[in-house]
N, C-alpha and C. Protein backbone atom coordinates (compact mmCIF):
# COMPACT_ATOMS: atom_id res chain seq x y z
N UNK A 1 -34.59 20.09 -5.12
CA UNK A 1 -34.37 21.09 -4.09
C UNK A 1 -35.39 20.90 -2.98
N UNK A 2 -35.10 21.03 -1.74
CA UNK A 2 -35.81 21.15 -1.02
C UNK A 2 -35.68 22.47 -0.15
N UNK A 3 -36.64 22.64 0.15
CA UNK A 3 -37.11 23.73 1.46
C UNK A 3 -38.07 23.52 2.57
N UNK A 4 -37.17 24.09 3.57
CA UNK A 4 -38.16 24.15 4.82
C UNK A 4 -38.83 25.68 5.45
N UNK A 5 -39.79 26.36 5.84
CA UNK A 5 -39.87 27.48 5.93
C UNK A 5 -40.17 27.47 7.31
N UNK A 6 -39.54 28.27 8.27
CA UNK A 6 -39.73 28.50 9.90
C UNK A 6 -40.00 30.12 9.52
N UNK A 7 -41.25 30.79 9.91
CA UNK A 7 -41.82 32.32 10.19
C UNK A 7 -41.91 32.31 11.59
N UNK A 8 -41.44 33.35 12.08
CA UNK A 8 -41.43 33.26 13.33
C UNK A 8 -41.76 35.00 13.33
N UNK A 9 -42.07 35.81 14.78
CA UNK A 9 -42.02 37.11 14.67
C UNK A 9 -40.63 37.57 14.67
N UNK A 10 -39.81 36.98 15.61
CA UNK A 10 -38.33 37.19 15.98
C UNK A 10 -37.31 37.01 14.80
N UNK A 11 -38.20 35.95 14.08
CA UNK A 11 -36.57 35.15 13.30
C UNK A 11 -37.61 34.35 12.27
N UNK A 12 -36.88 34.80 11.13
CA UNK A 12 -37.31 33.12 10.08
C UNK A 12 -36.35 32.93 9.83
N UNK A 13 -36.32 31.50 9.44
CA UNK A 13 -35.77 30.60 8.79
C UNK A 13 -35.80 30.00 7.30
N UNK A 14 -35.11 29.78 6.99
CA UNK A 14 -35.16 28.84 5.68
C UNK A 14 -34.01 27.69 5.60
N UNK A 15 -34.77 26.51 5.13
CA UNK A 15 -33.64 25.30 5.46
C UNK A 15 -33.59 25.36 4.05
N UNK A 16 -32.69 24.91 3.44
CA UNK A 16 -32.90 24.35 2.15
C UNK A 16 -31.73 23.30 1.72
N UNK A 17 -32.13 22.69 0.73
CA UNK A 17 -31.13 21.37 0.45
C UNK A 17 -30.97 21.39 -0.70
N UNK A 18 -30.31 20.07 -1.51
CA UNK A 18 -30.24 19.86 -2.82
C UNK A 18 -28.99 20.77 -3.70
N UNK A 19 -29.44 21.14 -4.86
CA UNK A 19 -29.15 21.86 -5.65
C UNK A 19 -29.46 22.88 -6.15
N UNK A 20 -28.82 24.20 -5.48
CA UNK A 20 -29.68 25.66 -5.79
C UNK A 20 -29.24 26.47 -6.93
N UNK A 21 -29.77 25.66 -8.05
CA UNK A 21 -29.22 26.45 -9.12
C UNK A 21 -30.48 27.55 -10.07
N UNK A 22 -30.35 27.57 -11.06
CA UNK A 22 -31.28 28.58 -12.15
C UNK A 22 -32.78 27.78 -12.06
N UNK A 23 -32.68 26.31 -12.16
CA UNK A 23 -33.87 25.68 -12.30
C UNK A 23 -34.56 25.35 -10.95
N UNK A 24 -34.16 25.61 -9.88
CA UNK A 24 -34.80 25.30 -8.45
C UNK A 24 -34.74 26.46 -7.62
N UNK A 25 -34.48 27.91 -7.94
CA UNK A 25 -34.58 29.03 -7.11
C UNK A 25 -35.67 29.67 -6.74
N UNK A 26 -36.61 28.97 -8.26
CA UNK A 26 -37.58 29.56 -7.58
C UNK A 26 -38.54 29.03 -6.36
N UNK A 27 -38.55 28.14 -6.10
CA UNK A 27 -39.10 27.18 -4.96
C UNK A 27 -38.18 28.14 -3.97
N UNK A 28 -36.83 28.25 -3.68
CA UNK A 28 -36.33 29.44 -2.74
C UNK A 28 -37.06 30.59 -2.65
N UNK A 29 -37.27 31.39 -3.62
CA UNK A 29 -37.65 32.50 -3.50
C UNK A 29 -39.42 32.78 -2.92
N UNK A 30 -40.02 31.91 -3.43
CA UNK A 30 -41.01 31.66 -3.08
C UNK A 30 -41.20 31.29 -1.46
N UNK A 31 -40.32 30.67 -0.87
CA UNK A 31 -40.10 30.35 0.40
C UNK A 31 -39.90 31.56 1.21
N UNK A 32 -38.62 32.48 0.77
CA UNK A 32 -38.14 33.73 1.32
C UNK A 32 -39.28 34.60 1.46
N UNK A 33 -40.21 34.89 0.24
CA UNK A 33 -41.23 35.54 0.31
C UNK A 33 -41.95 35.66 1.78
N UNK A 34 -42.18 34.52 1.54
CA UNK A 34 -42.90 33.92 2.90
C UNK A 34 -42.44 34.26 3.98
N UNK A 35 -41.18 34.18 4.95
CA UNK A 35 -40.29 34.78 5.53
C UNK A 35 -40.52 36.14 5.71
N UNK A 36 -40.19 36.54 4.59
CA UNK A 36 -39.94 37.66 4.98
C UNK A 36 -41.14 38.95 4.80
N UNK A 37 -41.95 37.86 4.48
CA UNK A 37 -43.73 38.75 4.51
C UNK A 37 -44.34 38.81 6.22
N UNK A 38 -43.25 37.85 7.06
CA UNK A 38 -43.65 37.60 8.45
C UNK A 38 -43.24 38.49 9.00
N UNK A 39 -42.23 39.07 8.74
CA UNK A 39 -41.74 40.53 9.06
C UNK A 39 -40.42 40.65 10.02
N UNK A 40 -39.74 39.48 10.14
CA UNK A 40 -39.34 39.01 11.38
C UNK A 40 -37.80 39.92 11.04
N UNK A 41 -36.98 40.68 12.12
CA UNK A 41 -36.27 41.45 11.91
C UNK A 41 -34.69 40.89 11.23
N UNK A 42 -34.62 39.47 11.65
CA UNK A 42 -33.27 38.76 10.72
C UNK A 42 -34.15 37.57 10.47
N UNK A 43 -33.04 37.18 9.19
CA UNK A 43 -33.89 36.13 8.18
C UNK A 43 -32.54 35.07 8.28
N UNK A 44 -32.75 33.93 8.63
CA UNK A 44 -31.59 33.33 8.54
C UNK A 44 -31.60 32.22 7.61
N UNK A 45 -30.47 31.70 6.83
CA UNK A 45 -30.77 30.95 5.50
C UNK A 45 -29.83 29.66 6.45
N UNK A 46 -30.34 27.96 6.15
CA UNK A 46 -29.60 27.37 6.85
C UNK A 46 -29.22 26.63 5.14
N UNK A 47 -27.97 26.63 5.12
CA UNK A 47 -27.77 25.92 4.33
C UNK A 47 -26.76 24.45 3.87
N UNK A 48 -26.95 24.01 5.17
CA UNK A 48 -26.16 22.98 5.55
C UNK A 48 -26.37 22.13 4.26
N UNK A 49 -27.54 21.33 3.61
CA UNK A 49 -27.90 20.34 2.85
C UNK A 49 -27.98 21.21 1.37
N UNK A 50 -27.20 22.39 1.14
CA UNK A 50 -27.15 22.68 -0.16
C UNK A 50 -26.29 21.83 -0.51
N UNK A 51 -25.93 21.22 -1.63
CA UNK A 51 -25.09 20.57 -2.34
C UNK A 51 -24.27 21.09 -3.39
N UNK A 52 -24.82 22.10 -4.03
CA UNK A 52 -24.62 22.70 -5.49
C UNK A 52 -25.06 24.05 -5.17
N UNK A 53 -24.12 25.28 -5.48
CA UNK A 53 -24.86 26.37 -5.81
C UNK A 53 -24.01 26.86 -6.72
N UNK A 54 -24.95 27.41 -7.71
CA UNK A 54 -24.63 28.18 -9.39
C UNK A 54 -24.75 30.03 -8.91
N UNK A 55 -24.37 30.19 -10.07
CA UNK A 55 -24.16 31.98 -9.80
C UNK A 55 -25.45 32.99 -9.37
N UNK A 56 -26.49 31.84 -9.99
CA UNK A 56 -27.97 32.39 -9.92
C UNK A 56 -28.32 32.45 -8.37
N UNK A 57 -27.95 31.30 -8.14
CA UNK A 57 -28.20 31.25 -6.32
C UNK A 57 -27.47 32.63 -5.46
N UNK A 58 -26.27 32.75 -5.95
CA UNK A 58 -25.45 34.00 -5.47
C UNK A 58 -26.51 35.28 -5.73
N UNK A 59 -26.61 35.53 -7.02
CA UNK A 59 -26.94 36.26 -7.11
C UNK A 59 -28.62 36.76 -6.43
N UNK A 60 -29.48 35.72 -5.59
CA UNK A 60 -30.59 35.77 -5.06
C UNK A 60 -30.19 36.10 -3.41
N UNK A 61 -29.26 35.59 -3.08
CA UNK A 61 -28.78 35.57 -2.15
C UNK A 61 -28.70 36.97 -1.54
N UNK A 62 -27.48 37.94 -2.33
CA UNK A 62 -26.95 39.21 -2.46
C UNK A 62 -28.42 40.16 -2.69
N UNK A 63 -29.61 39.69 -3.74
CA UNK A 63 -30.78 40.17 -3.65
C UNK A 63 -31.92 40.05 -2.62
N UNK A 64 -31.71 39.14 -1.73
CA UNK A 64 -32.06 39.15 -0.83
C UNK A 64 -31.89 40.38 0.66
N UNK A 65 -30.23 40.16 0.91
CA UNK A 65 -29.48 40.99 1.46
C UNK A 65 -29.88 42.45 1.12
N UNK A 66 -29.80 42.91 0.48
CA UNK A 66 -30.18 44.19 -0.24
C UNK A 66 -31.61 44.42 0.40
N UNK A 67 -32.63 44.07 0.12
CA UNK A 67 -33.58 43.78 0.15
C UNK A 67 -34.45 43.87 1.65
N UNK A 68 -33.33 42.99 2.25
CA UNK A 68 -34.10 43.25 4.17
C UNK A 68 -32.60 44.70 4.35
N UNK A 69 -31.67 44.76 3.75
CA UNK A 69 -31.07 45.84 4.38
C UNK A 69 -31.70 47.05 4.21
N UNK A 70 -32.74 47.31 3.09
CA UNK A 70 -33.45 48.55 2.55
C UNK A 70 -33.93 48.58 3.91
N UNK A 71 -34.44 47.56 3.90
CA UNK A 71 -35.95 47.74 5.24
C UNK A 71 -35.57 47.59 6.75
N UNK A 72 -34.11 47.59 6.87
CA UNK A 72 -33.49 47.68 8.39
C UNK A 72 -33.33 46.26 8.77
N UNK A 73 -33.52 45.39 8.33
CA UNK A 73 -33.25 43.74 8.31
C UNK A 73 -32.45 43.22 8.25
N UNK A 74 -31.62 41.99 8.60
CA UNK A 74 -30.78 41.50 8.56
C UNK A 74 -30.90 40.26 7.62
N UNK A 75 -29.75 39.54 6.91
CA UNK A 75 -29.62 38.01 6.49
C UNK A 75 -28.63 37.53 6.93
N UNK A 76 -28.14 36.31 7.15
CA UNK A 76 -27.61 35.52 7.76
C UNK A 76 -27.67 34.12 7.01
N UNK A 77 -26.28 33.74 7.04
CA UNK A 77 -26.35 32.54 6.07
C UNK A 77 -26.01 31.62 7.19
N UNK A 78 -26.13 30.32 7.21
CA UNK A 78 -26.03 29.96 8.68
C UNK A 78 -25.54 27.92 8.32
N UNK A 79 -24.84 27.58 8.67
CA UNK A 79 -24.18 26.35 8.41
C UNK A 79 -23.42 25.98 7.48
N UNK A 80 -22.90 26.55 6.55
CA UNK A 80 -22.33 26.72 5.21
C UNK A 80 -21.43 25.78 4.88
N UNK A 81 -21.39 24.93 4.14
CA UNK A 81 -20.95 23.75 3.85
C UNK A 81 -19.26 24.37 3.77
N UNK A 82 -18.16 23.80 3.46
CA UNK A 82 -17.31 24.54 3.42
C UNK A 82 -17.37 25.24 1.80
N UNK A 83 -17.58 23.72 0.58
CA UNK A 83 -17.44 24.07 -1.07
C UNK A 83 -17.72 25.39 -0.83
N UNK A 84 -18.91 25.52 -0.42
CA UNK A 84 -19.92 27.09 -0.99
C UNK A 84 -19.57 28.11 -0.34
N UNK A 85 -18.88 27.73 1.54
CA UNK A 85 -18.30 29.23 1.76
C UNK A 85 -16.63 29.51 0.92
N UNK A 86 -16.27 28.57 0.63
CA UNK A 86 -15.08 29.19 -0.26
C UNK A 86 -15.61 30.02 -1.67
N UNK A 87 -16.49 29.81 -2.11
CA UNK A 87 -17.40 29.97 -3.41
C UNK A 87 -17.67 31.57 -2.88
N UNK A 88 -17.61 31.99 -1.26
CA UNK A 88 -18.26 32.91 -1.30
C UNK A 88 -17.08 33.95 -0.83
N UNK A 89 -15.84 33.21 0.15
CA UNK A 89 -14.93 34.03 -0.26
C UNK A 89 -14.49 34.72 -1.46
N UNK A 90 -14.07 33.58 -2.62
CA UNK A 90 -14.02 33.76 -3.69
C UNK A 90 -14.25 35.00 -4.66
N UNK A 91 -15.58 35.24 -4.29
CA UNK A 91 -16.45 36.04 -4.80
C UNK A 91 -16.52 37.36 -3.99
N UNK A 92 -15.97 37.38 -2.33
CA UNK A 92 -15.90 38.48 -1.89
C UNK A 92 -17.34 38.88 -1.04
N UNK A 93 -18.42 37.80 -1.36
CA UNK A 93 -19.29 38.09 -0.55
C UNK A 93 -19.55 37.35 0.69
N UNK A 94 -18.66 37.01 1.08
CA UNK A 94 -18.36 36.75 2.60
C UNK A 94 -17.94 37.90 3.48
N UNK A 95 -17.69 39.32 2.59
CA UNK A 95 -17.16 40.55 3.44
C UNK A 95 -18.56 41.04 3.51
N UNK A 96 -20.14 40.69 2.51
CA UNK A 96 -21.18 41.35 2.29
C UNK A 96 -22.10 40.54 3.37
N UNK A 97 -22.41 39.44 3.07
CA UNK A 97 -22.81 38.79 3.90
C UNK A 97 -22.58 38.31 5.08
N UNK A 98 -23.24 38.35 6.32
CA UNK A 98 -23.19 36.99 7.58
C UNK A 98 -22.99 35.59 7.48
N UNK A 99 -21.91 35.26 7.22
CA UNK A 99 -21.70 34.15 6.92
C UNK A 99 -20.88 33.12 8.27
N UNK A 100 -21.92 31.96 8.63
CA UNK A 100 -21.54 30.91 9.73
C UNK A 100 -21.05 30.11 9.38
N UNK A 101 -19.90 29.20 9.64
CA UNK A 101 -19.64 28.17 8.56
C UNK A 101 -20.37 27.17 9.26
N UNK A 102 -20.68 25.74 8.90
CA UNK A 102 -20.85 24.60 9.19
C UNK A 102 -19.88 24.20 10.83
């Protein structure tokens, strides 16, 4: 897995690549932290170079969301391969989430 972390005041970022499953989320989450300790009012996830995402990833995702929505924040999923935005129709959280496709 990889990650990139952009903190900005306006906007963070998170790039991430690879395979975001049970065994590499936490390197995500650890990233988001970061993000979103910057305080920046939308958090945007780029996830063009995901390859793989498992239910665990969903489910960090949706915990994320939650999470800046408590605090008046936004998420934003932002390049979305197509596999994973069907993965997210699917699932219905494409009506929950900001979702950009690729």
């Amino acid at each position: 897995m990889e990650v990139v972390v952009e903190a900005r005041p306006d906007e963070g970022r998170l790039l991430l690549g690879g395979d975001l499953d049970i065994t590499s989320i936490e390197a995500a989450r650890r990233a988001f932290d970061v993000v979103a300790a910057a305080g920046a009012a939308r958090v945007v996830v780029d996830l063009h170079d995901v390859a793989f995402m498992d239910s665990s990833a969903l489910g960090m995702l949706v915990g994320w969301h939650k999470l800046l929505a408590a605090a008046g924040r936004t998420l934003a999923l932002e390049r979305v391969p197509q596999r994973i935005a069907r993965m997210l129709s699917l699932t219905g959280l494409d009506r929950v989430l900001e979702v950009r496709p690729a």
